[in-house]
C-alpha atoms as a PDB file:
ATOM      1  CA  UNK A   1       0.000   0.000   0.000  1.00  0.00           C
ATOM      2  CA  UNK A   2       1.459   3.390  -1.165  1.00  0.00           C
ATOM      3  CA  UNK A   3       0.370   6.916   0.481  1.00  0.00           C
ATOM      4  CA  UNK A   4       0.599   9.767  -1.831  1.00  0.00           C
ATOM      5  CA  UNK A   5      -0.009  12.924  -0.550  1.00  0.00           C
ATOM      6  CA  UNK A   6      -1.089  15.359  -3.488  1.00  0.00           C
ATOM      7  CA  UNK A   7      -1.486  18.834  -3.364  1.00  0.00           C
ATOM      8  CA  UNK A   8      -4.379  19.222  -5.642  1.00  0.00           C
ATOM      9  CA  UNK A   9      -6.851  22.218  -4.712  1.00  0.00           C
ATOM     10  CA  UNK A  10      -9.872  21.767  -2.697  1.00  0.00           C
ATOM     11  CA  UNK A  11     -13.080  23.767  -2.041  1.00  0.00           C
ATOM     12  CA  UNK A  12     -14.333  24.908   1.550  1.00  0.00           C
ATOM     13  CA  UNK A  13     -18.089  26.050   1.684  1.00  0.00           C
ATOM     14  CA  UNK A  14     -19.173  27.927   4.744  1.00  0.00           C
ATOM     15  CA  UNK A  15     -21.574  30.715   5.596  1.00  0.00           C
ATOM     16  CA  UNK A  16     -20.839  33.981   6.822  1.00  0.00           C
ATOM     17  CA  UNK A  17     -23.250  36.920   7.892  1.00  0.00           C
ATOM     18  CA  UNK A  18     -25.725  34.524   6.023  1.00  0.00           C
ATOM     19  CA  UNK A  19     -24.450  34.825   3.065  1.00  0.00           C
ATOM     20  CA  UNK A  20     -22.616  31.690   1.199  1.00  0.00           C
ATOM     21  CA  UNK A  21     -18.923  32.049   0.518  1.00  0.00           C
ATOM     22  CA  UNK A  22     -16.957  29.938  -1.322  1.00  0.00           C
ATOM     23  CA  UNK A  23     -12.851  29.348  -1.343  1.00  0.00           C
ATOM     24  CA  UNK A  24     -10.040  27.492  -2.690  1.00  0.00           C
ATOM     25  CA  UNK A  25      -7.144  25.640  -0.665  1.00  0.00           C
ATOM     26  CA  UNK A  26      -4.368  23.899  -1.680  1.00  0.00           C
ATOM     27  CA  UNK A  27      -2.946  21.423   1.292  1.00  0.00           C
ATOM     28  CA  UNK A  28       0.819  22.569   2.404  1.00  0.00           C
ATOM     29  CA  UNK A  29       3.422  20.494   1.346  1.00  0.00           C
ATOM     30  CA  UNK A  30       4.306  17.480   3.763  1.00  0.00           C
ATOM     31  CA  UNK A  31       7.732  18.226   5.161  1.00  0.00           C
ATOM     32  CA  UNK A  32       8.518  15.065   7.078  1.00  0.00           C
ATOM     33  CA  UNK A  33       9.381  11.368   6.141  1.00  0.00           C
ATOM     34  CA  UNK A  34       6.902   9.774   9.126  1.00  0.00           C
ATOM     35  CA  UNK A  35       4.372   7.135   7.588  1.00  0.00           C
ATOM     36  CA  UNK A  36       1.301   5.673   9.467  1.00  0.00           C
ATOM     37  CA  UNK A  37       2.635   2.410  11.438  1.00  0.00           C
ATOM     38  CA  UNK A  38       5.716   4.137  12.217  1.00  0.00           C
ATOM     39  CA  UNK A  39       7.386   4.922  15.939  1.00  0.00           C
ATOM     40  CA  UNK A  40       8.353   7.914  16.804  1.00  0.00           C
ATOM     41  CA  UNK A  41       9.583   9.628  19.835  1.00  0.00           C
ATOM     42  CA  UNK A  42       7.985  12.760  21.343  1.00  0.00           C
ATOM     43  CA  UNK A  43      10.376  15.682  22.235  1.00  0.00           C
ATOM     44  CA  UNK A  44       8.395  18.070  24.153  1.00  0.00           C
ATOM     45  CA  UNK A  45       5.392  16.912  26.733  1.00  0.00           C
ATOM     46  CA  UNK A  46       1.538  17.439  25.742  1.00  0.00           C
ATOM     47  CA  UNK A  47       0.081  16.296  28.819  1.00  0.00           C
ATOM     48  CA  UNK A  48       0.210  13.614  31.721  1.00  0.00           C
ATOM     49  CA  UNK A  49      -0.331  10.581  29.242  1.00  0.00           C
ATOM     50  CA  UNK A  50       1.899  11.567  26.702  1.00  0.00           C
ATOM     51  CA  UNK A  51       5.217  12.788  28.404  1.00  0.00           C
ATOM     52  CA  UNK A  52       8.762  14.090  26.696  1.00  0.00           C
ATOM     53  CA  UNK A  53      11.096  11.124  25.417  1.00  0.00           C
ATOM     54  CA  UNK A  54       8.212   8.272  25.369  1.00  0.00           C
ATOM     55  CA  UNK A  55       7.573   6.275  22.075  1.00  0.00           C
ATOM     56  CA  UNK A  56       4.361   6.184  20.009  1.00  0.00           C
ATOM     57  CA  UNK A  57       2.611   4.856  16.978  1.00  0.00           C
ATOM     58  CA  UNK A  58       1.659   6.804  13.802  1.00  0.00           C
ATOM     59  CA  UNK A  59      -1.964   6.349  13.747  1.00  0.00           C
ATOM     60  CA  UNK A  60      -3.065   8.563  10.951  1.00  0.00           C
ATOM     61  CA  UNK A  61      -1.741  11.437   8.661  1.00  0.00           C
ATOM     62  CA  UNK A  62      -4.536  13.549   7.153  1.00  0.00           C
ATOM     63  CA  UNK A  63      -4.532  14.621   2.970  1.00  0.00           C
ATOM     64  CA  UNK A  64      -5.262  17.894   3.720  1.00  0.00           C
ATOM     65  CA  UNK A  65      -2.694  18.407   6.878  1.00  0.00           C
ATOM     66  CA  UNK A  66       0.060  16.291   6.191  1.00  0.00           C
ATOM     67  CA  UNK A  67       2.048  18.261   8.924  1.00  0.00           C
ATOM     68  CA  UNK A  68      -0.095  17.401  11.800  1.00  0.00           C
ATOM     69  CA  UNK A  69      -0.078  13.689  12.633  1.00  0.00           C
ATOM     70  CA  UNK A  70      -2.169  11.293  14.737  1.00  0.00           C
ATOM     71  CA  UNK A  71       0.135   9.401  17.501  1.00  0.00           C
ATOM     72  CA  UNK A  72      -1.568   6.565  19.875  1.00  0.00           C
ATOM     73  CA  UNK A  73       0.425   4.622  23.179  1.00  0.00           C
ATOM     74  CA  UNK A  74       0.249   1.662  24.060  1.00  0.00           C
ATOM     75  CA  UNK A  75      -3.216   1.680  25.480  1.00  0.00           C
ATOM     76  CA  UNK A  76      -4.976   3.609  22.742  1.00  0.00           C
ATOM     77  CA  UNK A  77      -5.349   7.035  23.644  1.00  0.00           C
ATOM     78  CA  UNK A  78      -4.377   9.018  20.913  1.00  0.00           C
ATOM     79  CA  UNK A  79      -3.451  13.220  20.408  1.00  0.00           C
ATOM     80  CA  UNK A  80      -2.379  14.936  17.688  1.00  0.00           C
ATOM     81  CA  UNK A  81       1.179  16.019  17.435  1.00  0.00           C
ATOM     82  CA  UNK A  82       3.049  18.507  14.654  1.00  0.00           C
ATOM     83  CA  UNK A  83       5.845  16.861  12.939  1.00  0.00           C
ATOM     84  CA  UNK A  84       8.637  19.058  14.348  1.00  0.00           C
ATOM     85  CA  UNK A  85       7.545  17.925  17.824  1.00  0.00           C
ATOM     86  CA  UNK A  86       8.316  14.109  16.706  1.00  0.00           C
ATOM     87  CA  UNK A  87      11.344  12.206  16.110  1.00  0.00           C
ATOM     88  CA  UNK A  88      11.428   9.434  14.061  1.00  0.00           C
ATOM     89  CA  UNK A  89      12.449   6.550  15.400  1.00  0.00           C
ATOM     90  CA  UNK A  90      11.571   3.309  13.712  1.00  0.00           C
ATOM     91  CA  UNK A  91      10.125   3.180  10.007  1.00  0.00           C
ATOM     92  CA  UNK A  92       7.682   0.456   9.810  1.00  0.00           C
ATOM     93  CA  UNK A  93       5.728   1.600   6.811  1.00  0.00           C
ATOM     94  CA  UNK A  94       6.699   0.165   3.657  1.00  0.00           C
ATOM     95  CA  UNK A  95       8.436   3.284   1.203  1.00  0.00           C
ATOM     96  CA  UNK A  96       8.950   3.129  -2.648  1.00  0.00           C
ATOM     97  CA  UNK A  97       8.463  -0.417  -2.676  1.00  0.00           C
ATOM     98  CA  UNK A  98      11.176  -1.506  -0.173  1.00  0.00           C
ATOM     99  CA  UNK A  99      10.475  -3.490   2.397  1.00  0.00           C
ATOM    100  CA  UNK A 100      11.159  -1.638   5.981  1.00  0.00           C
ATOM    101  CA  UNK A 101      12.652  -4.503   8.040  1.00  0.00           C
ATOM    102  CA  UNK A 102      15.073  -4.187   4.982  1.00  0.00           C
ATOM    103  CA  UNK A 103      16.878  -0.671   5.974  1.00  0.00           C
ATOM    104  CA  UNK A 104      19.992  -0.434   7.419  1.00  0.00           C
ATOM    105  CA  UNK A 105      18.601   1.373  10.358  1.00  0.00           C
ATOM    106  CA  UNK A 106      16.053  -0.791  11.540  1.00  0.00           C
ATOM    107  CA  UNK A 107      18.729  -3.570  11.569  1.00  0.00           C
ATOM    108  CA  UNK A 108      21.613  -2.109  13.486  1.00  0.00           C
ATOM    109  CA  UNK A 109      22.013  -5.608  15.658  1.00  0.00           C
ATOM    110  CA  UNK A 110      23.955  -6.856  12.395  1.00  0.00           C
ATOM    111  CA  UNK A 111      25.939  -4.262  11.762  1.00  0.00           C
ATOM    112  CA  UNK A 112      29.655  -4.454  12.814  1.00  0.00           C
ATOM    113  CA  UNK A 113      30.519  -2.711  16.093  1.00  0.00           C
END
């Protein structure tokens, strides 16, 4: 399964003073490598369940705000996090057709010390 995240325009309909305006977006361009399934590591603390340093699983990445992700712990609770308060930490998510357990960094147990 491959994500693409395009940048084609959108509409957004709402009302205003009663009257009906209509505009056009274009979603922001996705400045990150983090893919749902992934495990990342929070830098800064949100709250009391999801503290500074802990680990946590991509749960979604939405089309239209690729820069704002999804994260969920262990017991399913999830928050939303912006990408530059996440480090990534283990790619899990399959990317350009290569398998993940295949990258060098996810298998640092065989490299030479």
């Amino acid at each position: 399964m491959t994500i693409q995240f395009n940048r084609n325009p959108y509409k957004v309909t709402y009302y205003k003073d009663g009257e009906k305006k209509v505009i056009r977006r274009r979603p922001p361009l996705k400045l990150h490598d983090i893919l749902p399934q992934d495990e990342v590591v929070l830098k800064k603390e949100k709250n009391a369940d999801f503290q500074a340093g802990d680990a946590f699983r991509v749960k979604h990445i939405n089309q239209r705000h690729p820069n704002v992700l999804q994260i969920t712990n262990e017991d399913g609770v999830s928050t939303f996090a912006d990408y530059y308060d996440l480090k990534l930490e283990k790619k899990f998510a399959a990317r350009g057709g290569v398998d993940p357990l295949d990258l060098p960094e996810n298998n640092r147990y065989l490299l030479w010390p």
